[in-house]
N, C-alpha and C. Protein backbone atom coordinates (compact mmCIF):
# COMPACT_ATOMS: atom_id res chain seq x y z
N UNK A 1 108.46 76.38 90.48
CA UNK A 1 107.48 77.20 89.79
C UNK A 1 107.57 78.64 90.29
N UNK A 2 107.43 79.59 89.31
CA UNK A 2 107.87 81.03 89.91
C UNK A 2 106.48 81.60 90.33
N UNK A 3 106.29 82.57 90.79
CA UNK A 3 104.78 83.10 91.01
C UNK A 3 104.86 84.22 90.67
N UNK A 4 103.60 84.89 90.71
CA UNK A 4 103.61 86.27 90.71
C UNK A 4 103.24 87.36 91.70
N UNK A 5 104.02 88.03 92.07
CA UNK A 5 103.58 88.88 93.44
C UNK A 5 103.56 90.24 93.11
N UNK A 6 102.91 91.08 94.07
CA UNK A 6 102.67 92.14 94.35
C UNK A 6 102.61 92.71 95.21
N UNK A 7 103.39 93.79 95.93
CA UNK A 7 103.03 94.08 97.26
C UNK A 7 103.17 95.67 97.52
N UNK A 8 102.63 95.78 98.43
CA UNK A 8 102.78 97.20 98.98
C UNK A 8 103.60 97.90 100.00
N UNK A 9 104.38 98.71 100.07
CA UNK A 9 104.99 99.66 100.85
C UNK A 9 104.48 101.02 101.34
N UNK A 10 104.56 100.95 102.56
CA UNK A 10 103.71 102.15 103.27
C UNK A 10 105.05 102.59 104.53
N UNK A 11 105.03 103.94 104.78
CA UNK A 11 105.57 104.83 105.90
C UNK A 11 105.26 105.78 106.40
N UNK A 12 105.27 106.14 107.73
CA UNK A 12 104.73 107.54 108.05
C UNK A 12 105.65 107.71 109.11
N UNK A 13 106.77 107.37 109.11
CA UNK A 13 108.02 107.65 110.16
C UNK A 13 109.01 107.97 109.67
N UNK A 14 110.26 108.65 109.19
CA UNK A 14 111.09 108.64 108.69
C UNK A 14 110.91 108.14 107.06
N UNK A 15 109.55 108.18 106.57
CA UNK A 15 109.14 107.54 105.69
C UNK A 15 110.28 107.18 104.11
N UNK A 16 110.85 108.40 103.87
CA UNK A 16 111.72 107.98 102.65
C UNK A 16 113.03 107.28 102.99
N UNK A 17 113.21 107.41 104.18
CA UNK A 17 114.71 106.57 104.59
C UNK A 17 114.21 104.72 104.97
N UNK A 18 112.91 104.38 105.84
CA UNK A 18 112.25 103.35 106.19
C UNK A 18 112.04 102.68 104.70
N UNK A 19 111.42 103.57 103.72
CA UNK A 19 111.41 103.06 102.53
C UNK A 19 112.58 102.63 101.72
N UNK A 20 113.50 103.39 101.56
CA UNK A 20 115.09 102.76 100.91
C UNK A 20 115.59 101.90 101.45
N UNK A 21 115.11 101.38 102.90
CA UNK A 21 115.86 100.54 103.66
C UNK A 21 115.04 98.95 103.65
N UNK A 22 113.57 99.51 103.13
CA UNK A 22 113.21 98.02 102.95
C UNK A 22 112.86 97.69 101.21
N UNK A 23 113.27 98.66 100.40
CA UNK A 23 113.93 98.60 99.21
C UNK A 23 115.41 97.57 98.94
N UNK A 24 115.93 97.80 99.77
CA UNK A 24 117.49 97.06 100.27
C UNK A 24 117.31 95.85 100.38
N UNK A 25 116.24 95.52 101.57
CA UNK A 25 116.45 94.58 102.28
C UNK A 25 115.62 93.54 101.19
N UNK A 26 114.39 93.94 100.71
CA UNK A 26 113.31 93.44 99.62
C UNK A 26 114.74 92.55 98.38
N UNK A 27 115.36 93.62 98.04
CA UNK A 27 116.48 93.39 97.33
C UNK A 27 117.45 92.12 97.50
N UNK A 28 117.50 91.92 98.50
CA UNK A 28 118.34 90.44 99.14
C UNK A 28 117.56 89.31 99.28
N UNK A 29 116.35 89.55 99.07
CA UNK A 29 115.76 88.47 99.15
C UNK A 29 114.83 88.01 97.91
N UNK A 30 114.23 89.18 97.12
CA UNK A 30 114.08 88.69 95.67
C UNK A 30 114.55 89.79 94.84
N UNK A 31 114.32 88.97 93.91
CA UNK A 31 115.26 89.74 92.68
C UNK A 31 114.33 90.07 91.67
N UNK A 32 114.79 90.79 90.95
CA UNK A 32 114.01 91.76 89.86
C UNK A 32 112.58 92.36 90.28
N UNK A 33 112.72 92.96 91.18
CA UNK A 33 111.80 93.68 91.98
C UNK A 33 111.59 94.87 91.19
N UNK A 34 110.41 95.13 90.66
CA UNK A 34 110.03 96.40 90.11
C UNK A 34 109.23 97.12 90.68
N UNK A 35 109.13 98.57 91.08
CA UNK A 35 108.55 99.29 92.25
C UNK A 35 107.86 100.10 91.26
N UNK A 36 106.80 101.03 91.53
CA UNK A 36 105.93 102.28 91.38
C UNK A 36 106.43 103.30 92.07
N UNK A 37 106.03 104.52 91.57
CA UNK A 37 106.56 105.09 91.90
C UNK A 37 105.95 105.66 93.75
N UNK A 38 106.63 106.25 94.40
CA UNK A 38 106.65 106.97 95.43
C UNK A 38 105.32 107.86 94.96
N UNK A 39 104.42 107.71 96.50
CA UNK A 39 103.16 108.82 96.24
C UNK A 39 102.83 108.75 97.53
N UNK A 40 102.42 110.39 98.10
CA UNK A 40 102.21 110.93 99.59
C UNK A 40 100.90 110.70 99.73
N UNK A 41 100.33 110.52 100.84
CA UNK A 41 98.81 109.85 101.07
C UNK A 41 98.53 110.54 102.78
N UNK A 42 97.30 110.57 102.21
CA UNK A 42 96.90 111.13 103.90
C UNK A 42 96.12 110.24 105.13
N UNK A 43 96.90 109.66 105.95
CA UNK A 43 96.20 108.78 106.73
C UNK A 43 94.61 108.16 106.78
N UNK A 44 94.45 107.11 106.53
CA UNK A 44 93.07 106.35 107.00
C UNK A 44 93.07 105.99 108.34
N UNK A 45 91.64 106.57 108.74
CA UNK A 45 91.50 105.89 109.96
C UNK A 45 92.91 105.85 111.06
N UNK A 46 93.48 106.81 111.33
CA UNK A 46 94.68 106.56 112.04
C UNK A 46 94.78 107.46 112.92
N UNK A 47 95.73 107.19 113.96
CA UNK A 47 95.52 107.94 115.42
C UNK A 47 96.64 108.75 114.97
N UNK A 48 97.67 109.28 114.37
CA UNK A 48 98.52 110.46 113.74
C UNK A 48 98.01 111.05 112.62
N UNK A 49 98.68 112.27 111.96
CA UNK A 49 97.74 112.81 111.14
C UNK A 49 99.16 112.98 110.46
N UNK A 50 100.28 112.31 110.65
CA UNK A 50 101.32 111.89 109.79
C UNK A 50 101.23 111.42 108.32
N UNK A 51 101.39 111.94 107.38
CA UNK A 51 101.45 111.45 106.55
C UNK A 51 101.87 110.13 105.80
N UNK A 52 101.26 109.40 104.79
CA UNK A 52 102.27 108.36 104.42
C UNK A 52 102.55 108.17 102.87
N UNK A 53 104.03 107.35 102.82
CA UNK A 53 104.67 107.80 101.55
C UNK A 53 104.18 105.93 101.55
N UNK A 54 103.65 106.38 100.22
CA UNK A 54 103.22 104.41 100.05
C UNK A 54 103.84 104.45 98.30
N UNK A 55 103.67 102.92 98.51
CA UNK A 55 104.84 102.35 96.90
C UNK A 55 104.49 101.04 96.97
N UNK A 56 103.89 100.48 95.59
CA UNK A 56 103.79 98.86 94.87
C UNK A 56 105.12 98.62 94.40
N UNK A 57 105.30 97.21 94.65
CA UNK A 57 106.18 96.65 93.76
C UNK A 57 105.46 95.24 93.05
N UNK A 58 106.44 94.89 92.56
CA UNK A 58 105.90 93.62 92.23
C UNK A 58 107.25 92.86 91.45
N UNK A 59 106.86 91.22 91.78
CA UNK A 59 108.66 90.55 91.31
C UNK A 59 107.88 89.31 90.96
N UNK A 60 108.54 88.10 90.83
CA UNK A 60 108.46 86.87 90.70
C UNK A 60 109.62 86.32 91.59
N UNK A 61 108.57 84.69 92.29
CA UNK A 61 109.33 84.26 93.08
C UNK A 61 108.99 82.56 93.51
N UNK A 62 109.60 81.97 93.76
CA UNK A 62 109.39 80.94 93.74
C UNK A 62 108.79 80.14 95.32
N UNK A 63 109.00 81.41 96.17
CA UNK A 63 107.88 81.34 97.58
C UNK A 63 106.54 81.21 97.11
N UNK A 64 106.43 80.04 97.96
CA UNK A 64 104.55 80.30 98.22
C UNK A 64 104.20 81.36 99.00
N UNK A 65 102.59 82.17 98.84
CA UNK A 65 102.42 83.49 100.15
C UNK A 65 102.44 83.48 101.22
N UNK A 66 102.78 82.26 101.90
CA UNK A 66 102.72 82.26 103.14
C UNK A 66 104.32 82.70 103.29
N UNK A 67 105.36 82.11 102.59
CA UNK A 67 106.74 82.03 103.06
C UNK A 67 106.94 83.58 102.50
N UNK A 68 106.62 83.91 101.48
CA UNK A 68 106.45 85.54 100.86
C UNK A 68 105.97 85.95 102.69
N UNK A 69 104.71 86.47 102.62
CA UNK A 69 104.43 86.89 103.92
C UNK A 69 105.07 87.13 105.20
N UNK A 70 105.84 86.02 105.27
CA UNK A 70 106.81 85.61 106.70
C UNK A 70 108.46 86.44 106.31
N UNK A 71 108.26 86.61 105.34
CA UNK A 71 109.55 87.10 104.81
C UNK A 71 109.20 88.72 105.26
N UNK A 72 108.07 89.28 104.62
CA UNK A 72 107.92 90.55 105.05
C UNK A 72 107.77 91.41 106.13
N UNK A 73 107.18 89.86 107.00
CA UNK A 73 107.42 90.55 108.24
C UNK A 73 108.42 90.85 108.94
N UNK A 74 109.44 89.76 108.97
CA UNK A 74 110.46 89.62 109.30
C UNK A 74 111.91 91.19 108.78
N UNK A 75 111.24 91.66 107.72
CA UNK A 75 112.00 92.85 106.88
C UNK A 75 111.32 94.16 108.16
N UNK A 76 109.88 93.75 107.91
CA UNK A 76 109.51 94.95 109.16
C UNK A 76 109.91 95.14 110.56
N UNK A 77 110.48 93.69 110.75
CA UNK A 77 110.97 93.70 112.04
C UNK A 77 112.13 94.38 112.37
N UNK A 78 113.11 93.97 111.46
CA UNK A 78 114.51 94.61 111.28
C UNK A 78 114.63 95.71 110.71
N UNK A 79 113.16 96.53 110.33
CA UNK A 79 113.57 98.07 109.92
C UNK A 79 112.75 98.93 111.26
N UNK A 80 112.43 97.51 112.24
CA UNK A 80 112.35 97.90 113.47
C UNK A 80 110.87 98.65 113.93
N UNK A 81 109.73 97.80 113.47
CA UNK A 81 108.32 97.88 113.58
C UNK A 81 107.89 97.47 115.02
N UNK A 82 107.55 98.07 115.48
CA UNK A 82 106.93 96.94 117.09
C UNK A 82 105.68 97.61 117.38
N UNK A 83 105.02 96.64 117.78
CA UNK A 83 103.51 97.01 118.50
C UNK A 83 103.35 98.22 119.04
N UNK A 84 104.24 98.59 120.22
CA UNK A 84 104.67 99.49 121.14
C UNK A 84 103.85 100.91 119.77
N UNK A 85 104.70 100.97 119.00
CA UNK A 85 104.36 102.41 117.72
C UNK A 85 103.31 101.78 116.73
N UNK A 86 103.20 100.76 116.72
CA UNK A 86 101.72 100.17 116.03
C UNK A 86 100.55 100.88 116.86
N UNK A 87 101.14 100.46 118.34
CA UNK A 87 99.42 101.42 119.36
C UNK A 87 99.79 103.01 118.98
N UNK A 88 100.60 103.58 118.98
CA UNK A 88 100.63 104.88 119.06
C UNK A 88 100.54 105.60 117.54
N UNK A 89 100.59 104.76 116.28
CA UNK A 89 99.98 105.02 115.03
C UNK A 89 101.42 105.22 113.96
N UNK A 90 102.45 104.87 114.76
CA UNK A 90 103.44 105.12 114.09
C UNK A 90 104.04 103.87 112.97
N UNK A 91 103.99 104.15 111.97
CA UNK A 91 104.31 103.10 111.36
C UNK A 91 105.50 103.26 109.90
N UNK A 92 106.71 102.26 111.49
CA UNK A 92 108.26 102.89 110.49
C UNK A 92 107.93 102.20 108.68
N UNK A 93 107.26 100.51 108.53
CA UNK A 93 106.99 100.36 107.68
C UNK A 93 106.00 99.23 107.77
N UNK A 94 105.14 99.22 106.71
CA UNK A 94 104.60 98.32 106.52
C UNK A 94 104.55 97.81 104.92
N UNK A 95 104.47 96.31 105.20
CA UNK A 95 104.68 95.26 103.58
C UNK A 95 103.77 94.46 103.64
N UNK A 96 102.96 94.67 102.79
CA UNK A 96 101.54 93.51 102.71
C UNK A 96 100.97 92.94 101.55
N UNK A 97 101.40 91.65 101.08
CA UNK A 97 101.25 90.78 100.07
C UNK A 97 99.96 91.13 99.59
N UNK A 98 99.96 91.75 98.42
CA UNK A 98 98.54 92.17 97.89
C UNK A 98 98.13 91.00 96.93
N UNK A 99 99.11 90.55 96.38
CA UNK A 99 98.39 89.45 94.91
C UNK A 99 99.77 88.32 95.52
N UNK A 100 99.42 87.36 95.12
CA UNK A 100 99.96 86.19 95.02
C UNK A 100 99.49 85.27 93.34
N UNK A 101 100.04 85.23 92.07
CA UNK A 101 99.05 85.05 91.30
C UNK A 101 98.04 85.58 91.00
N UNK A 102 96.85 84.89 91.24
CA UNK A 102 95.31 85.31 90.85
C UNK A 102 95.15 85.66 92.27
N UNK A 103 95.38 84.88 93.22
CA UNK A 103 95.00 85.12 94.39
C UNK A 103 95.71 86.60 94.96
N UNK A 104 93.97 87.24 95.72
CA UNK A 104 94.20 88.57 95.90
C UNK A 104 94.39 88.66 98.20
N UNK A 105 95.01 89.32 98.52
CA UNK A 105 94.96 89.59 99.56
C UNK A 105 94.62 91.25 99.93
N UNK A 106 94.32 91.37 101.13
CA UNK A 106 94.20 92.96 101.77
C UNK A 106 92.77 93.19 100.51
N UNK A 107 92.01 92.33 100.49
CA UNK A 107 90.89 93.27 99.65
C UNK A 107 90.52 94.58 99.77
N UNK A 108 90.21 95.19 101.03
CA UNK A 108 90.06 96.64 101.36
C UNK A 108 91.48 97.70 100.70
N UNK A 109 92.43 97.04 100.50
CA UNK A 109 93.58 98.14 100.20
C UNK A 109 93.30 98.08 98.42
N UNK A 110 92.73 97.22 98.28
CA UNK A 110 92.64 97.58 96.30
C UNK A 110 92.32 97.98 96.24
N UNK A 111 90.85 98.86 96.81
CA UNK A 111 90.11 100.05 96.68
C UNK A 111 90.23 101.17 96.85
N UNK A 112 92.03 101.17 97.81
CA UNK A 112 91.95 102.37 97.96
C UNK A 112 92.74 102.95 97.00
N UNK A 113 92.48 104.53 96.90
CA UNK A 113 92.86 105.23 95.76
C UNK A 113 94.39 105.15 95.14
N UNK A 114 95.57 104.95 96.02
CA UNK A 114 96.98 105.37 95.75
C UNK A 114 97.01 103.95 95.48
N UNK A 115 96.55 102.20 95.38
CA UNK A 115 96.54 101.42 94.94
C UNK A 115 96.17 101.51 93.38
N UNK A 116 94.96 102.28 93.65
CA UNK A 116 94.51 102.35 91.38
C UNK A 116 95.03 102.74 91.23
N UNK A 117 96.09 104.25 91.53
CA UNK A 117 96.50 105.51 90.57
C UNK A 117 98.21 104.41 90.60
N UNK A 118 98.91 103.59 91.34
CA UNK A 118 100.15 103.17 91.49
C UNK A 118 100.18 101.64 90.55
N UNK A 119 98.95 100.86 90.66
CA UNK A 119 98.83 99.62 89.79
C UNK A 119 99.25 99.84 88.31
N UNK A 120 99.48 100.59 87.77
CA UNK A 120 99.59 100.89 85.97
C UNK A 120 100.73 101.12 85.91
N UNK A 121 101.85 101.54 86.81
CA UNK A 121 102.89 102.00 86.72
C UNK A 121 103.75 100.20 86.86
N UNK A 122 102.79 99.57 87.55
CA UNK A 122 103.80 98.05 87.19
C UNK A 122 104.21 97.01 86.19
């Protein structure tokens, strides 16, 4: 059974290169991945005043969200995310299963603004 997903891409490190690279990697692992476009955002709540370049996609896949999930982290790992720059606010990337189907995750991130203005473009 295929599902339907949605997820989000966020950077504030090297942000457009972190982003093509888990564009790539997203790429090897599902297919027909359709993205939104690229849009600059100004930190929430965050200990840098770094900017971040955030981006929806959304695909179909035959993972349940948990194995979706485990997959993304695992992409963050190898575009080389660690706690270490998590404490210090740096964040090379982050991927966070927003919809699974009906089922919604990250409730607080649907509200935020570069989620409404990027959802229509999918």
């Amino acid at each position: 059974m295929m599902h339907s997903v949605i997820i989000s891409l966020a950077s504030n490190h090297d942000a457009k290169q972190n982003l093509n690279e888990a564009r790539r990697c997203l790429a090897q692992i599902f297919s027909n991945v359709k993205y939104s476009n690229e849009l600059l955002t100004d930190p929430i709540n965050a200990k840098r005043k770094d900017k971040y370049l955030n981006q929806l996609a959304q695909f179909e896949s035959a993972f349940d969200a948990e194995q979706i999930n485990s997959r993304l982290k695992a992409v963050e790992q190898q575009i080389g995310r660690t706690d270490e720059d998590r404490q210090q606010g740096i964040v090379r990337i982050d991927l966070d299963l927003l919809q699974h189907d009906e089922q919604r995750y990250h409730l607080k991130d649907w509200e935020r603004p570069y989620v409404q203005k990027l959802l229509p473009e999918l």
